[in-house]
Protein backbone atom coordinates (compact mmCIF):
# COMPACT_ATOMS: atom_id res chain seq x y z
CA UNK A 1 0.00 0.00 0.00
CA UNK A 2 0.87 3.33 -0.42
CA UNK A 3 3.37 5.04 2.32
CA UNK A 4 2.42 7.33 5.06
CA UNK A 5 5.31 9.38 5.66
CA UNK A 6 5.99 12.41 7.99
CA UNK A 7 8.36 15.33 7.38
CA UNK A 8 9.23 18.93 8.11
CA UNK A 9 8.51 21.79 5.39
CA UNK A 10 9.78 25.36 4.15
CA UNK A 11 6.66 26.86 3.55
CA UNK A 12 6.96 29.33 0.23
CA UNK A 13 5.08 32.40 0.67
CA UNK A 14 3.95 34.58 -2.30
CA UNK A 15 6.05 37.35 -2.55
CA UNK A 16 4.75 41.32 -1.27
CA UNK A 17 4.44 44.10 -3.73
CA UNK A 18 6.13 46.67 -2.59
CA UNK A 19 6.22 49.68 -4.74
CA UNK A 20 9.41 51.22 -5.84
CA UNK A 21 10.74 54.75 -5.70
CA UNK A 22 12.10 54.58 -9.24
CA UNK A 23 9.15 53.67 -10.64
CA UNK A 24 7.07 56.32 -8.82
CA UNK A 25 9.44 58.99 -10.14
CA UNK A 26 8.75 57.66 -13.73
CA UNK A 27 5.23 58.15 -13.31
CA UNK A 28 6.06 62.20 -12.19
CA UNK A 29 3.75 64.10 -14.55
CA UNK A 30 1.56 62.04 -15.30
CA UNK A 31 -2.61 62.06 -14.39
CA UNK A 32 -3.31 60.24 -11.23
CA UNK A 33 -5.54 57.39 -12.87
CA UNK A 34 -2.21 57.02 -15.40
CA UNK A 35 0.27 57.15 -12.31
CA UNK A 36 -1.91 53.71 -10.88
CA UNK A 37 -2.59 52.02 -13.82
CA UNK A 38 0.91 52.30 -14.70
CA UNK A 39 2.82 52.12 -11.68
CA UNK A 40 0.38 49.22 -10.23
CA UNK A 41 1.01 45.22 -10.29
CA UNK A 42 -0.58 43.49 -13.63
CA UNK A 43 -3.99 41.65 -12.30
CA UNK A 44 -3.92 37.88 -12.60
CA UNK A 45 -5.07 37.23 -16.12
CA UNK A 46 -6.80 34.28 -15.10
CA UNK A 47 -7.99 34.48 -11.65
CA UNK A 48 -9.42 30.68 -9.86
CA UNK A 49 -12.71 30.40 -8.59
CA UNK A 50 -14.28 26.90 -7.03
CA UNK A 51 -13.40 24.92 -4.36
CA UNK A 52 -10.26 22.79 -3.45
CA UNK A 53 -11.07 19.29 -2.19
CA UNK A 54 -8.32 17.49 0.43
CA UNK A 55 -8.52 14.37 2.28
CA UNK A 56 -6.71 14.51 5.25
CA UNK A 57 -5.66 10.57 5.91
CA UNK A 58 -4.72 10.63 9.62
CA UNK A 59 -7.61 13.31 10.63
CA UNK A 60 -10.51 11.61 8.99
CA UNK A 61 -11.43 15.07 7.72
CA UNK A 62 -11.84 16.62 3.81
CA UNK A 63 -10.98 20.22 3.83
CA UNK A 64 -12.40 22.39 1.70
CA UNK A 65 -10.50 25.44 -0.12
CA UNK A 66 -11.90 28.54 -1.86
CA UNK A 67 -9.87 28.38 -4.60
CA UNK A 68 -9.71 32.65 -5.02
CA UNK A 69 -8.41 33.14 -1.63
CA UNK A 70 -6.28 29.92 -0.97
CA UNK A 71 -8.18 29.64 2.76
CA UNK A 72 -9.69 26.64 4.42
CA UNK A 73 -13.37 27.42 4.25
CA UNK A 74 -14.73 24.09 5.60
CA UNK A 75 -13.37 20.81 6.98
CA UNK A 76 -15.89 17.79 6.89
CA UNK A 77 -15.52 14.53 8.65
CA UNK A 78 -15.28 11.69 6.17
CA UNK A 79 -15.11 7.78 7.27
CA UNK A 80 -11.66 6.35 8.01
CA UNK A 81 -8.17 7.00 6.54
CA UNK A 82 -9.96 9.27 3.48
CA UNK A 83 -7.39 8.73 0.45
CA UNK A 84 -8.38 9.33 -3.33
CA UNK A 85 -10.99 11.82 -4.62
CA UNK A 86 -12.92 12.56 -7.49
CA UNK A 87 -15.29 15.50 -7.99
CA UNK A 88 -18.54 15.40 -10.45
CA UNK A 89 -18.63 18.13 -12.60
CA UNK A 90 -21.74 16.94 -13.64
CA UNK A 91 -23.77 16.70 -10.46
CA UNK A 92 -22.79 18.38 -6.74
CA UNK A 93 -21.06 15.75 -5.17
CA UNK A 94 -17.58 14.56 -4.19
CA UNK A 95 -16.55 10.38 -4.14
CA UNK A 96 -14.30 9.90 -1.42
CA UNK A 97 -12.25 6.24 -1.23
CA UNK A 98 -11.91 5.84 2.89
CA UNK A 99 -9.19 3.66 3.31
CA UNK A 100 -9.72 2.41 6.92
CA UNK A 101 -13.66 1.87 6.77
CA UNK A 102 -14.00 0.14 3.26
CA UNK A 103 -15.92 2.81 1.47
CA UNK A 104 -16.99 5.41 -0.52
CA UNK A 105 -18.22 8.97 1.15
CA UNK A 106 -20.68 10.67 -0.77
CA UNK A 107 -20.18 14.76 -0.13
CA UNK A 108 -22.49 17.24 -1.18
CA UNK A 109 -20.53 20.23 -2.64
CA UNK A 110 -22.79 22.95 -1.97
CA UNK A 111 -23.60 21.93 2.00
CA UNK A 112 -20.28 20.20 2.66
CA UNK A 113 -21.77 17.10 4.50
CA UNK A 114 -21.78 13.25 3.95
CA UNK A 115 -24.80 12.27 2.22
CA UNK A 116 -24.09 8.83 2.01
CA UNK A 117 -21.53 6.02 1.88
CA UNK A 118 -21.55 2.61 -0.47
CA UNK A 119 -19.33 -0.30 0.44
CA UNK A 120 -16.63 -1.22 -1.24
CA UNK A 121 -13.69 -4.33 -1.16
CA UNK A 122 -10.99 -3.80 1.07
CA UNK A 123 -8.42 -0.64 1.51
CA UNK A 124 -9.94 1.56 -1.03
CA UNK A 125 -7.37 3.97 -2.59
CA UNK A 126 -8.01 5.57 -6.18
CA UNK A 127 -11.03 6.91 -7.87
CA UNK A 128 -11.93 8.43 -11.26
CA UNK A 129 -15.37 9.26 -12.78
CA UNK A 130 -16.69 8.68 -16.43
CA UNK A 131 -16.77 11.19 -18.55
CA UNK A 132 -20.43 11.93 -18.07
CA UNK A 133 -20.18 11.69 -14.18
CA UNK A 134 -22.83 8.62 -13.62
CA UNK A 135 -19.97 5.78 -13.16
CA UNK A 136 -17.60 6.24 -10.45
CA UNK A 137 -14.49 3.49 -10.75
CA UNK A 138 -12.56 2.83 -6.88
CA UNK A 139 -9.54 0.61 -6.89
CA UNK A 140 -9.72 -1.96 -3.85
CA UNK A 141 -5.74 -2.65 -2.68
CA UNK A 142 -6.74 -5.04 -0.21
CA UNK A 143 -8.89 -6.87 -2.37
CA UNK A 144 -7.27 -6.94 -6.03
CA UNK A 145 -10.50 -5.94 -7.48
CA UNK A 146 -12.53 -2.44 -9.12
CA UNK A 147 -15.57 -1.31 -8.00
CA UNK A 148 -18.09 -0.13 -10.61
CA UNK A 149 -20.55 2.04 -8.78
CA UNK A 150 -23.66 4.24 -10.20
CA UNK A 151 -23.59 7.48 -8.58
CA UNK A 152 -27.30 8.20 -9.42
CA UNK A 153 -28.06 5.07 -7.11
CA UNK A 154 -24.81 5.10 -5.35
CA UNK A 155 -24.73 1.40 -5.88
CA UNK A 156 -22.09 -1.12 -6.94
CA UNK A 157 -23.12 -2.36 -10.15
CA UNK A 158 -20.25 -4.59 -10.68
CA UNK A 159 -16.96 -5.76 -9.04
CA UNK A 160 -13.92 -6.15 -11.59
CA UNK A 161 -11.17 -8.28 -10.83
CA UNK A 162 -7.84 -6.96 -11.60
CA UNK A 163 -4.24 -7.29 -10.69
CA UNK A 164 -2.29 -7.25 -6.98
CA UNK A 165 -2.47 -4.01 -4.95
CA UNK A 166 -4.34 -1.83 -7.27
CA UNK A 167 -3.94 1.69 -6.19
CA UNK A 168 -4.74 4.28 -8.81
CA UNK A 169 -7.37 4.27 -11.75
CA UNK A 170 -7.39 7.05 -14.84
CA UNK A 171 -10.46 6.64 -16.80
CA UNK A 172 -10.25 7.27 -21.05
CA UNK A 173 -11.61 10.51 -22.36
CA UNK A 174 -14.40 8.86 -24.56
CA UNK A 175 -15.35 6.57 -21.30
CA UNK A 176 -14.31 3.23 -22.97
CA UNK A 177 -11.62 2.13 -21.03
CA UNK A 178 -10.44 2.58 -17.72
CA UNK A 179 -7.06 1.90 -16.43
CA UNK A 180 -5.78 0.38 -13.13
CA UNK A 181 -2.30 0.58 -12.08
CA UNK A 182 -1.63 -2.63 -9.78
CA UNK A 183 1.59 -1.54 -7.79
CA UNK A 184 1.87 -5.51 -6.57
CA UNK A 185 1.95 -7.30 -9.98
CA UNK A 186 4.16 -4.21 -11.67
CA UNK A 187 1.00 -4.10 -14.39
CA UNK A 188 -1.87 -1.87 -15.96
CA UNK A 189 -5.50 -3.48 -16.40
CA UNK A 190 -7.30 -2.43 -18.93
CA UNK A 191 -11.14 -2.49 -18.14
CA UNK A 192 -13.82 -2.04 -21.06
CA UNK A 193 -16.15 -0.51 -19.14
CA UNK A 194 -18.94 -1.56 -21.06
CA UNK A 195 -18.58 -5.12 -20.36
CA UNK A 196 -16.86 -4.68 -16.60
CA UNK A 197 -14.07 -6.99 -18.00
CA UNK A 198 -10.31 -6.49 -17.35
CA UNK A 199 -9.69 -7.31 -21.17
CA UNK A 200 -5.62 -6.82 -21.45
CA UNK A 201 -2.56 -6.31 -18.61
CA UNK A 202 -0.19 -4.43 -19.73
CA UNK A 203 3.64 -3.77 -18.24
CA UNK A 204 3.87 -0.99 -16.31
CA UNK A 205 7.47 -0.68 -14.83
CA UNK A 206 8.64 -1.46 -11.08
CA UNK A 207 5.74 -0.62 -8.44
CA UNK A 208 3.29 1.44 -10.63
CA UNK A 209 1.66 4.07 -8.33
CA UNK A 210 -0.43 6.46 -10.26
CA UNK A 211 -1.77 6.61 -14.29
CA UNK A 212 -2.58 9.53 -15.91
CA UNK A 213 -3.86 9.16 -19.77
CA UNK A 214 -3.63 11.61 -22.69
CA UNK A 215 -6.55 13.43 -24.42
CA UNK A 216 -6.52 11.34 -27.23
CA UNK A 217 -6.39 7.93 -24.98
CA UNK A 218 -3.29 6.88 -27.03
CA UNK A 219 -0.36 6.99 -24.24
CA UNK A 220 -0.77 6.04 -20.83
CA UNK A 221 1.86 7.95 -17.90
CA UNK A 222 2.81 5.38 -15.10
CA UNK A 223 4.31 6.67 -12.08
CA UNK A 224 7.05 3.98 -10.76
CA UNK A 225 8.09 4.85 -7.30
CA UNK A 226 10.53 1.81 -6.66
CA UNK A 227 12.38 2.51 -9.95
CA UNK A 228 12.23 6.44 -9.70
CA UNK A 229 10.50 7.10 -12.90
CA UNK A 230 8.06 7.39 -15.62
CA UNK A 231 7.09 4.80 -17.68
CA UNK A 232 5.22 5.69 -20.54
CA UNK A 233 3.08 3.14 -22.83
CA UNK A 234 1.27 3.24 -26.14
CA UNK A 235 -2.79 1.73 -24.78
CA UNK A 236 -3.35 0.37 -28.20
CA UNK A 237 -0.13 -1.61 -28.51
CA UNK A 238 1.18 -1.87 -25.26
CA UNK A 239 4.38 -1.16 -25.92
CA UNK A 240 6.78 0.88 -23.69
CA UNK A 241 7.68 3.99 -25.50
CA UNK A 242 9.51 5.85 -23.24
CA UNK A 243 11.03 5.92 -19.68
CA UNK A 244 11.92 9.24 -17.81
CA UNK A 245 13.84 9.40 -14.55
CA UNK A 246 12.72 12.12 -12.09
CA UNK A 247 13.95 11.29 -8.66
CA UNK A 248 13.26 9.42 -5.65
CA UNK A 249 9.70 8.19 -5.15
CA UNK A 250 7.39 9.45 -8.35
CA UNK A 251 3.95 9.19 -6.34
CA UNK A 252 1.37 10.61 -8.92
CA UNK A 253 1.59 12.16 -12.10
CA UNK A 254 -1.16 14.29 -14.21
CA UNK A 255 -1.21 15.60 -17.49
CA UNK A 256 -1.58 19.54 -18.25
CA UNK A 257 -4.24 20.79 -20.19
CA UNK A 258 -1.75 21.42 -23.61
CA UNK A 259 -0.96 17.83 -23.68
CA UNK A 260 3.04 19.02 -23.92
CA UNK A 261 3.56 18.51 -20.28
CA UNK A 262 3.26 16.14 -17.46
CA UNK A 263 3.72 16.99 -14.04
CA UNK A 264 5.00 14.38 -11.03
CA UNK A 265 4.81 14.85 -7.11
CA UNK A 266 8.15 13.18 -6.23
CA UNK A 267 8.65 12.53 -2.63
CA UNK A 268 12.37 12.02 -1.99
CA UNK A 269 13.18 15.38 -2.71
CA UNK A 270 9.87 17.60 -2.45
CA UNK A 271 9.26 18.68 -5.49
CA UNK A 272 7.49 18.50 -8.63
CA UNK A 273 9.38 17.50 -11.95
CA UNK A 274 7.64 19.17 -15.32
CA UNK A 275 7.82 16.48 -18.31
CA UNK A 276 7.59 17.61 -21.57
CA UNK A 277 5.72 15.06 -23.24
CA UNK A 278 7.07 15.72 -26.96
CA UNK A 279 10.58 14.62 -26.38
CA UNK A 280 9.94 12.63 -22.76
CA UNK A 281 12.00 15.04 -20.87
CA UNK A 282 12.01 17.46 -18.09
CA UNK A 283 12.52 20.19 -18.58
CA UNK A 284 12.48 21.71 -15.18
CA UNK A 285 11.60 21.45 -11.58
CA UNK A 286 9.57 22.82 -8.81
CA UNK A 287 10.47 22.82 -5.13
CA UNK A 288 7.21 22.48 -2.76
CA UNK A 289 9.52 22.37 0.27
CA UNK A 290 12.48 20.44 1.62
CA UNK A 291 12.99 16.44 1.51
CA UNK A 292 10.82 15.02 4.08
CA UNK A 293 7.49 17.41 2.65
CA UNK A 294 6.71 14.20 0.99
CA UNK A 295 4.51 15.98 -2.04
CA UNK A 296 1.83 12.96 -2.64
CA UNK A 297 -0.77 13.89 -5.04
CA UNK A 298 -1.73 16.27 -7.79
CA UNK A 299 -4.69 18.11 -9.48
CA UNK A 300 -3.81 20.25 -12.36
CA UNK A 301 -6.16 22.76 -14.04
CA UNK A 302 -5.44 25.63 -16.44
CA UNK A 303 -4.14 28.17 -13.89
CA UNK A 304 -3.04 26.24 -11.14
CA UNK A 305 -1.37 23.04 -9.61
CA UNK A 306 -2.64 21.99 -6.53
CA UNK A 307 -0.20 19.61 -4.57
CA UNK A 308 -0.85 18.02 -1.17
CA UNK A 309 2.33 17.45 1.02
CA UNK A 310 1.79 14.55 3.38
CA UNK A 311 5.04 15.44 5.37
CA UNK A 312 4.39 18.90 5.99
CA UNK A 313 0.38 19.29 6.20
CA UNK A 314 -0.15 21.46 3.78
CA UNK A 315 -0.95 22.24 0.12
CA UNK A 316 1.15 23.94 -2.32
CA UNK A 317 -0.73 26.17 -5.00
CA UNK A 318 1.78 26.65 -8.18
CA UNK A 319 1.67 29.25 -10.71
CA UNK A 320 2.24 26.86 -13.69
CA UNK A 321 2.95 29.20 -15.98
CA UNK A 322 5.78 31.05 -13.28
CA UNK A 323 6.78 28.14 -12.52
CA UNK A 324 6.07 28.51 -8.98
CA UNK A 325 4.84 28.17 -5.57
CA UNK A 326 2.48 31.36 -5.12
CA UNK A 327 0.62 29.95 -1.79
CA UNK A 328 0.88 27.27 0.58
CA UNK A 329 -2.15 25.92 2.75
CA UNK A 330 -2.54 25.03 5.92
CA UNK A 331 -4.80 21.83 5.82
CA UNK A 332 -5.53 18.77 8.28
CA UNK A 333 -3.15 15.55 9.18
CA UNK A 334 -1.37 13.65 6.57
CA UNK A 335 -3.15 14.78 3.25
CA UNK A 336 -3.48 12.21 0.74
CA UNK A 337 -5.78 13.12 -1.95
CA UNK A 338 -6.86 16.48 -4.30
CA UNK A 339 -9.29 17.40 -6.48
CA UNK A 340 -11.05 20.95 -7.82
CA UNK A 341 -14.16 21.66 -8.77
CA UNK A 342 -14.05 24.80 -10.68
């Protein structure tokens, strides 16, 4: 199973605009309303809005972010060891994979409270949604098995055997296959989710932790965290097309939204490594904090990288276009999982 580790952090505050006597004399001359709107910091181009979901493993808690002011606005108890999560951006609610309790908390977005919870196999870890939002897929470690469950019921419509220790699944952007990374058998199911059948295993490097998938369902990301890299495969042949070392302990990896990059939390040395996914490089890093911050998961949207670091208690909000830490966030014990609904 995945580790729980512990850790110290340097916490990266944004930087204060101070203004600058040189460029107040420039402005001498010049119309008041000129003097601020040239002498004045750029507004962000693209400011966030929504809400920043967290599970917080040892607390038992989800806390909630507003995503405009980087603050805790709620924190809402979940069931037991809370790990991945997955937000609907079809319907209100959040799918939360409790570890300890062997299910699936239902949270209602808007009031921030458990609605319900469906049970699952054992040690649930990783979720994903279909593309419309009515299938939620939950990867069982302790079992070796996917459950299939219909969030307009919140039922399990089907259990899926798959491969040992199955820890992360990454669901295809036309909803036809979903894909399981089993960290014990060092493989990737591949579920056709119309049938509920694990229909090929694929190779997927030493101790595959995380799968992300690109847009056009062709490649497959695998994070390895025994052998310190990326794998990356081609879903239609299997083949391994590339492998890109980033460090100590690669514990998730998602996909930016201009397909050219790939982001991974690696925990050895806190930070993030950028990919670029045209010549399966990086091409640079990001520090989140010092080793021991242990930076375990990601959620990546067009403005901003969330990153939750399960060393240091916090979440790191990056710029992705500075390339930097602009915020860090005080959340609850150990957190595990992210996710944003926007």
């Amino acid at each position: 199973m995945p580790r729980l580790r512990q850790g110290l952090a340097r916490t990266i505050s944004p930087p204060h605009l101070k203004a600058r006597r040189g460029a107040l004399v420039a402005c001498v001359g010049l119309m008041l309303t000129t003097l601020l709107t040239s002498c004045s910091p750029d507004p962000d181009p693209d400011p966030p809005s929504g809400h920043v979901y967290v599970t917080n493993q040892l607390d038992n808690t989800v806390s909630v972010i507003d995503a405009r002011t980087n603050k805790v606005i709620a924190t809402v108890p979940s069931g037991v060891a809370p790990e991945g999560i997955a937000v609907s951006l079809k319907n209100r609610n959040a799918y939360i994979a409790d570890n300890g309790s062997a299910r699936v908390s239902v949270l209602d977005t808007r009031t921030h409270k458990i609605l319900t919870s469906v049970r699952v196999g054992k040690n649930p870890t990783g979720v994903d949604l279909s593309p419309d939002g009515k299938t939620l897929y939950v990867t069982n470690g302790g079992s070796n098995s996917l459950s299939v469950i219909d969030t307009r019921t919140h039922r399990v419509i089907a259990t899926i055997p798959v491969g040992v220790s199955p820890v992360s699944v990454a669901v295809s952007h036309d909803g036809a296959r979903a894909y399981v990374a089993n960290s014990g058998s060092h493989s990737l199911s591949v579920i056709d989710t119309r049938t509920h059948r694990a229909v090929r295993s694929l190779p997927a490097g030493r101790f595959p932790i995380a799968v992300a998938l690109s847009a056009d369902g062709r490649s497959a990301y695998v994070a390895n965290e025994v052998s310190a890299g990326i794998t990356t495969l081609a879903t239609q042949t299997g083949a391994i097309t590339a492998s890109v070392p980033v460090g100590e302990g690669p514990f998730d990896v998602a996909l930016g939204p201009d397909a050219h990059t790939a982001y991974v939390a690696v925990l050895g040395p806190g930070r993030i490594a950028v990919i670029d996914t045209r010549n399966h490089r990086v091409s640079t890093t990001i520090s989140v904090g010092q080793p021991g911050t242990d930076p375990f998961n990601l959620a990546v949207t067009p403005s901003r990288i969330y990153v939750t670091n399960q060393g240091s208690g916090n979440v790191s909000v990056i710029d992705p276009n500075a390339g930097k830490v602009i915020a860090t966030v005080p959340v609850g014990n150990s957190p595990y999982g992210v996710a944003v609904k926007p």
